[in-house]
Structure formats: C-alpha cells, structure tokens
N, C-alpha and C. Protein backbone atom coordinates (compact mmCIF):
# COMPACT_ATOMS: atom_id res chain seq x y z
N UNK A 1 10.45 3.64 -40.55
CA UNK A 1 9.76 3.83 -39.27
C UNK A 1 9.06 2.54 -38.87
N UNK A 2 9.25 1.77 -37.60
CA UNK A 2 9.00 1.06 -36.74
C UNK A 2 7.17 1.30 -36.87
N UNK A 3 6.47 0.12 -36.29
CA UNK A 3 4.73 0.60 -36.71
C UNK A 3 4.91 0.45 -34.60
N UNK A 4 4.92 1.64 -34.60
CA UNK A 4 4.39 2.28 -33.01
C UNK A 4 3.78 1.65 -32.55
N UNK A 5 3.76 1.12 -30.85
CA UNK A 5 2.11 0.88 -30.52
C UNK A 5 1.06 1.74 -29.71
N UNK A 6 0.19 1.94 -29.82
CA UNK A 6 -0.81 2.91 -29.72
C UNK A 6 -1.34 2.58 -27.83
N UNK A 7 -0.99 4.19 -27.62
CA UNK A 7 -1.48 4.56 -26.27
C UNK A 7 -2.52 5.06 -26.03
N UNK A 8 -3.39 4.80 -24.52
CA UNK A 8 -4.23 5.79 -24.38
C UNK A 8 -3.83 6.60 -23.50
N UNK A 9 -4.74 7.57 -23.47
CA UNK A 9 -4.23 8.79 -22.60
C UNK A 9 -5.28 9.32 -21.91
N UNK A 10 -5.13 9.68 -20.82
CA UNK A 10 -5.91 9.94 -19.36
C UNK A 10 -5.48 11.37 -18.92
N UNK A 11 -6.03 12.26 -18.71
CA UNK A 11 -5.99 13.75 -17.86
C UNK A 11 -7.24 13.54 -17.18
N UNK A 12 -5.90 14.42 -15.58
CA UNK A 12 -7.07 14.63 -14.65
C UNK A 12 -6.83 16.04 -15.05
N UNK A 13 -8.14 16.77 -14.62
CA UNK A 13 -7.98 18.28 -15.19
C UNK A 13 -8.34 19.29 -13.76
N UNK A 14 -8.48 18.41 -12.15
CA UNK A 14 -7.85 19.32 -11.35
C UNK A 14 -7.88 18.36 -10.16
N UNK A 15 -6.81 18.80 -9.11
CA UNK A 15 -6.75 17.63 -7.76
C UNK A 15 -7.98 17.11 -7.67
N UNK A 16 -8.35 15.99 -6.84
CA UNK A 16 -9.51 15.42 -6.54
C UNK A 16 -10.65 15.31 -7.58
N UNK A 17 -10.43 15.24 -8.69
CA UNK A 17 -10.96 14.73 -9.68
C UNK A 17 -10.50 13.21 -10.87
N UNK A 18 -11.71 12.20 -11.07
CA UNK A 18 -11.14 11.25 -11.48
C UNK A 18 -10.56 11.77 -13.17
N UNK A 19 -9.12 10.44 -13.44
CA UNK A 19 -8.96 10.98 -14.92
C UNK A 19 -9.36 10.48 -15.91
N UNK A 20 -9.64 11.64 -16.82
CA UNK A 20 -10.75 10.87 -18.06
C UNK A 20 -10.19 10.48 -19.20
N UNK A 21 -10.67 9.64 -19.91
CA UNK A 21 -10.02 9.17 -21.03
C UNK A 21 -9.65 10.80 -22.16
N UNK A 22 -9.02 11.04 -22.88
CA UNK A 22 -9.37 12.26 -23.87
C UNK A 22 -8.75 11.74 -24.73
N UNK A 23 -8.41 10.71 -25.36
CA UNK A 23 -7.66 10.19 -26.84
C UNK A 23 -6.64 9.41 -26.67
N UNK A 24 -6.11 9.18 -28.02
CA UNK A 24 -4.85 7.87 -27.68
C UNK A 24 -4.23 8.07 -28.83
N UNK A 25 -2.65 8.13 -28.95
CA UNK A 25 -1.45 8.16 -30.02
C UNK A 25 -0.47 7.21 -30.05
N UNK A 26 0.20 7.40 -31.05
CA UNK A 26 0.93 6.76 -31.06
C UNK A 26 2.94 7.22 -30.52
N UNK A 27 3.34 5.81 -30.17
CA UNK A 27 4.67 6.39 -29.79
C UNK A 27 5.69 5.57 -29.50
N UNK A 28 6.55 5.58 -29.63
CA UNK A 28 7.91 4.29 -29.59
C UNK A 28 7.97 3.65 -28.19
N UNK A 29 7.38 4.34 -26.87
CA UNK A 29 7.53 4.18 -25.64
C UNK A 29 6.59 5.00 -25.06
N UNK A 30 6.71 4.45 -23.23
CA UNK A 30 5.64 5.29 -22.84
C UNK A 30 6.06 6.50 -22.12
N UNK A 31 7.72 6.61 -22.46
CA UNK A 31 8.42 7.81 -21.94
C UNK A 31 7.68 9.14 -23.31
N UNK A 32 7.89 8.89 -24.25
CA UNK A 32 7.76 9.21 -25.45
C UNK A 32 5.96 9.69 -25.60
N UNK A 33 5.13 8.73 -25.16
CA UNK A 33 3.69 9.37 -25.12
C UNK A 33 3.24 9.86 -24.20
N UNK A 34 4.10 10.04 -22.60
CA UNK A 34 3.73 11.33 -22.12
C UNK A 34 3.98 12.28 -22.41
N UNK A 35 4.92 12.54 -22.93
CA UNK A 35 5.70 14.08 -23.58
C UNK A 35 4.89 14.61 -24.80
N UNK A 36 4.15 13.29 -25.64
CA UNK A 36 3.42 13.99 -26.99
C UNK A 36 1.46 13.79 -26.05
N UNK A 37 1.67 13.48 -25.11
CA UNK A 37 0.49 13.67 -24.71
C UNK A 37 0.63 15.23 -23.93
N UNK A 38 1.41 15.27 -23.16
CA UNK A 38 1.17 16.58 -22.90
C UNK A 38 1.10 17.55 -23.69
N UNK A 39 2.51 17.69 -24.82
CA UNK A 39 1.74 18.44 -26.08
C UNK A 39 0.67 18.41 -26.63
N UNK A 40 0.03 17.55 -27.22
CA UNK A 40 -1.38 17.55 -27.36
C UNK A 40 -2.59 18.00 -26.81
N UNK A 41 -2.46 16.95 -25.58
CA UNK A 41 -3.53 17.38 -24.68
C UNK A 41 -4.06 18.17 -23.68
N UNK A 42 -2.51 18.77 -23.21
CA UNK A 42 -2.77 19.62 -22.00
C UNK A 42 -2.08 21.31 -22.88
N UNK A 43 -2.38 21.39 -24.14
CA UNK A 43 -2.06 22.76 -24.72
C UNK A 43 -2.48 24.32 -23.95
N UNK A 44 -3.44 24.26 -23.25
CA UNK A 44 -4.05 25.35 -22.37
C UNK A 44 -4.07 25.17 -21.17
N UNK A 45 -3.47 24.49 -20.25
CA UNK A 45 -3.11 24.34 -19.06
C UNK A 45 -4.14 23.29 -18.05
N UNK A 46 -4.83 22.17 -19.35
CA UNK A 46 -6.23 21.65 -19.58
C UNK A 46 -5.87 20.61 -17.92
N UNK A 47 -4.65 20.05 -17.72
CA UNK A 47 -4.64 19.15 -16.69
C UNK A 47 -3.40 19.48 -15.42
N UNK A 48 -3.29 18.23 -14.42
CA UNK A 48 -2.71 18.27 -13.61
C UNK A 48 -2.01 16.71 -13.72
N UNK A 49 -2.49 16.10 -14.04
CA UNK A 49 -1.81 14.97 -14.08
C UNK A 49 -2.00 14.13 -15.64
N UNK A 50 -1.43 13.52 -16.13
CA UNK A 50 -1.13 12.65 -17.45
C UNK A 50 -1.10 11.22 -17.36
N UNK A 51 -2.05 10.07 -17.29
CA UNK A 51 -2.01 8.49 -17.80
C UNK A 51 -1.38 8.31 -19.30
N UNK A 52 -0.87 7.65 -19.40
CA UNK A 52 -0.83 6.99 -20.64
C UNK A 52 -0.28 5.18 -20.59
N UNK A 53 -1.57 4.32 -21.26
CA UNK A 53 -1.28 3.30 -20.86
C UNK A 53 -1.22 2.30 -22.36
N UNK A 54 -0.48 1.63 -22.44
CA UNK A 54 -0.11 1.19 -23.66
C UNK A 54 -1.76 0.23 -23.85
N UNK A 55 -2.39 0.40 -25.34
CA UNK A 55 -4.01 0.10 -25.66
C UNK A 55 -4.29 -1.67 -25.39
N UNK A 56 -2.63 -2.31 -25.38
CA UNK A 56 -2.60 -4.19 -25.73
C UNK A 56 -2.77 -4.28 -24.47
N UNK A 57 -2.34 -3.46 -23.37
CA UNK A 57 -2.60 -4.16 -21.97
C UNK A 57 -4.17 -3.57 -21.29
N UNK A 58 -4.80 -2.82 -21.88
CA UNK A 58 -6.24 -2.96 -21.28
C UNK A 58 -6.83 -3.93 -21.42
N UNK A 59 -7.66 -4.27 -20.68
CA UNK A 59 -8.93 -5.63 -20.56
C UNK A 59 -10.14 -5.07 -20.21
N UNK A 60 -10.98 -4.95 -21.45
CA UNK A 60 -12.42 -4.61 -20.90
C UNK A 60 -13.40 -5.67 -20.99
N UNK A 61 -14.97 -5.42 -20.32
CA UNK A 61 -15.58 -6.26 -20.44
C UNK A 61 -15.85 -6.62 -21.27
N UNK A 62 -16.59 -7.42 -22.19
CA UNK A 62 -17.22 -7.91 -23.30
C UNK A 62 -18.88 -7.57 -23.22
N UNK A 63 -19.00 -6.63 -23.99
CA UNK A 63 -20.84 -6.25 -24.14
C UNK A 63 -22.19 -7.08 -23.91
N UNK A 64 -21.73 -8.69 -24.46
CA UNK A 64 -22.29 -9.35 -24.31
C UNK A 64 -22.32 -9.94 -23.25
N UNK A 65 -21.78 -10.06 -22.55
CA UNK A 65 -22.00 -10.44 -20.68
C UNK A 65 -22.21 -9.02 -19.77
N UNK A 66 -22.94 -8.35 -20.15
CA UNK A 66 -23.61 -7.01 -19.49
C UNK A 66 -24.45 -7.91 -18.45
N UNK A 67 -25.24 -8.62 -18.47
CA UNK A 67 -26.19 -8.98 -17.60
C UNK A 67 -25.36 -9.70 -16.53
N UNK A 68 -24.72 -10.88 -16.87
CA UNK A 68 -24.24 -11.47 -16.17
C UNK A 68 -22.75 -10.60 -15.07
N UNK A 69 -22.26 -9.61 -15.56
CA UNK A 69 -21.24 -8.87 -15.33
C UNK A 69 -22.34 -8.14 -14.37
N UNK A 70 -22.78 -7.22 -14.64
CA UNK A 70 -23.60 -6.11 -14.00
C UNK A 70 -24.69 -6.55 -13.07
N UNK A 71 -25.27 -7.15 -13.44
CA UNK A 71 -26.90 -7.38 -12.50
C UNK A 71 -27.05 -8.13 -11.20
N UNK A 72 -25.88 -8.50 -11.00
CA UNK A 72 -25.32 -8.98 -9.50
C UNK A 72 -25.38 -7.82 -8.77
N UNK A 73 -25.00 -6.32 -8.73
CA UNK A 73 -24.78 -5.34 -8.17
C UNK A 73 -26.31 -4.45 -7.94
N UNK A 74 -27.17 -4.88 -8.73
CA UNK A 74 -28.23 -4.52 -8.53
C UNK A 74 -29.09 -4.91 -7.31
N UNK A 75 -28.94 -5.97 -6.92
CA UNK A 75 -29.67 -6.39 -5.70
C UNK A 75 -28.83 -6.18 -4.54
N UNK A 76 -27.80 -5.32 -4.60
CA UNK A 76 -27.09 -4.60 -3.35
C UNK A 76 -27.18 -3.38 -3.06
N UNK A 77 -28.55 -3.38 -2.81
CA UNK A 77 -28.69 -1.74 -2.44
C UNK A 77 -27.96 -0.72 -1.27
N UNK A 78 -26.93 -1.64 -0.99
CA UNK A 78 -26.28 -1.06 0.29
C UNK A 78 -24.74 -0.41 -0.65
N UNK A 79 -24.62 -0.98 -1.07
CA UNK A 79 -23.76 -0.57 -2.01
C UNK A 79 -23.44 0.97 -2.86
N UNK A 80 -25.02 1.41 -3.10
CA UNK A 80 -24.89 2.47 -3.74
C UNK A 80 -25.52 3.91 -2.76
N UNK A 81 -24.51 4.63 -2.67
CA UNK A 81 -25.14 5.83 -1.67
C UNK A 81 -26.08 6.85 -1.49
N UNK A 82 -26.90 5.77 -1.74
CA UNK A 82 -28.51 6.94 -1.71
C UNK A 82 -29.11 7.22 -0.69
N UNK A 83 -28.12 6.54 0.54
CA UNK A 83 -28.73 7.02 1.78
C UNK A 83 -27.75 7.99 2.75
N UNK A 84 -27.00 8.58 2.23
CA UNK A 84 -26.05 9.61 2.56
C UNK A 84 -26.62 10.66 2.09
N UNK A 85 -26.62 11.88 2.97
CA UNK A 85 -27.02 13.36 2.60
C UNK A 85 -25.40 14.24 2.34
N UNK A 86 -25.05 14.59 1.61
CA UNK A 86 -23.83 15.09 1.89
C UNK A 86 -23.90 16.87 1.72
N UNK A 87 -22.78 17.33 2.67
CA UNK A 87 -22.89 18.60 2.97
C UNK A 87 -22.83 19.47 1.83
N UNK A 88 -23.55 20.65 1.09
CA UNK A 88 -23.08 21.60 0.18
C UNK A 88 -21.18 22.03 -0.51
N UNK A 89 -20.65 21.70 1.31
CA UNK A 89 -19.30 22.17 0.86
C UNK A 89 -18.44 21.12 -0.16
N UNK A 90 -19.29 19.78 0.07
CA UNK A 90 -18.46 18.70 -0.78
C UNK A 90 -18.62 18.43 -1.85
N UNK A 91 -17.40 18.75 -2.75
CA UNK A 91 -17.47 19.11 -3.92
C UNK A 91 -16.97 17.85 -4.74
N UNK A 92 -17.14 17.61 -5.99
CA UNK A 92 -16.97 16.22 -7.19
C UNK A 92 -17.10 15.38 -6.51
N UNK A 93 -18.29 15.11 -6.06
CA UNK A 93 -18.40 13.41 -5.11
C UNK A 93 -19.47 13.00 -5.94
C-alpha cells in the first residue's frame, strides 16, 4: 500500500449555511475521499454538501503574525456590522 495523502473534509449540514471543518482521512484521490467522506461523515443524513481538500494545498496563517495579520481590521469599524438591525425572519447570518 501506497502512503495516501491526507484530506480534509468540510460538511455543510443545511442550504445557506457555511461548511465546517469535521475531520480529515486518508485516500488515493479526491474522487476516493468524497465517497469515504460521505461514509463517514454524513452516516445520519448529517449534510448537504461534502469539501474535501487535499491537507498539502492549504495555506494558513502563521500564529505568530496574529498582530500584524489581524489588527489592521480593527481600526475599520465600518467593516463589521454592528450597525445593521436585522429582521427576526433572517436566519444564520
């Protein structure tokens, strides 16, 4: 056996909702880790849609540039919607 490379895997768990990480496997392809992701992960009818993105092509930030990454966005208070009232009927916003 070939050493797999390791996927992650994303369910959204209903329309208009973002998808969340829920684990990561392994699999020869990424034809191959949607099929064992849906076995896995969606066993009770848990989602609507399935990511799976091979783990070598993510790029995350580095912890240590939190300040420099993040604290630019802080002095844009226009940016974040705290001045919107939104109606009762609108739902996962």
């Amino acid at each position: 056996m070939k050493d797999w490379p390791l996927f992650e895997i994303f369910i959204r768990s209903k329309n208009g909702l973002n998808h969340k990480h829920v684990g990561s496997l392994h699999a020869s392809d990424a034809h191959m880790a949607l099929q064992n992701a849906r076995d896995v992960y969606t066993r009770r009818n848990e989602g609507v849609s399935i990511w799976v993105v091979e783990s070598s092509q993510i790029t995350a930030s580095n912890p240590e540039e939190n300040e420099s990454m993040f604290d630019p966005a802080a002095d844009k208070i226009y940016r974040h919607p705290t001045f919107y009232e939104l109606p009762d009927e609108v739902k996962h916003m």
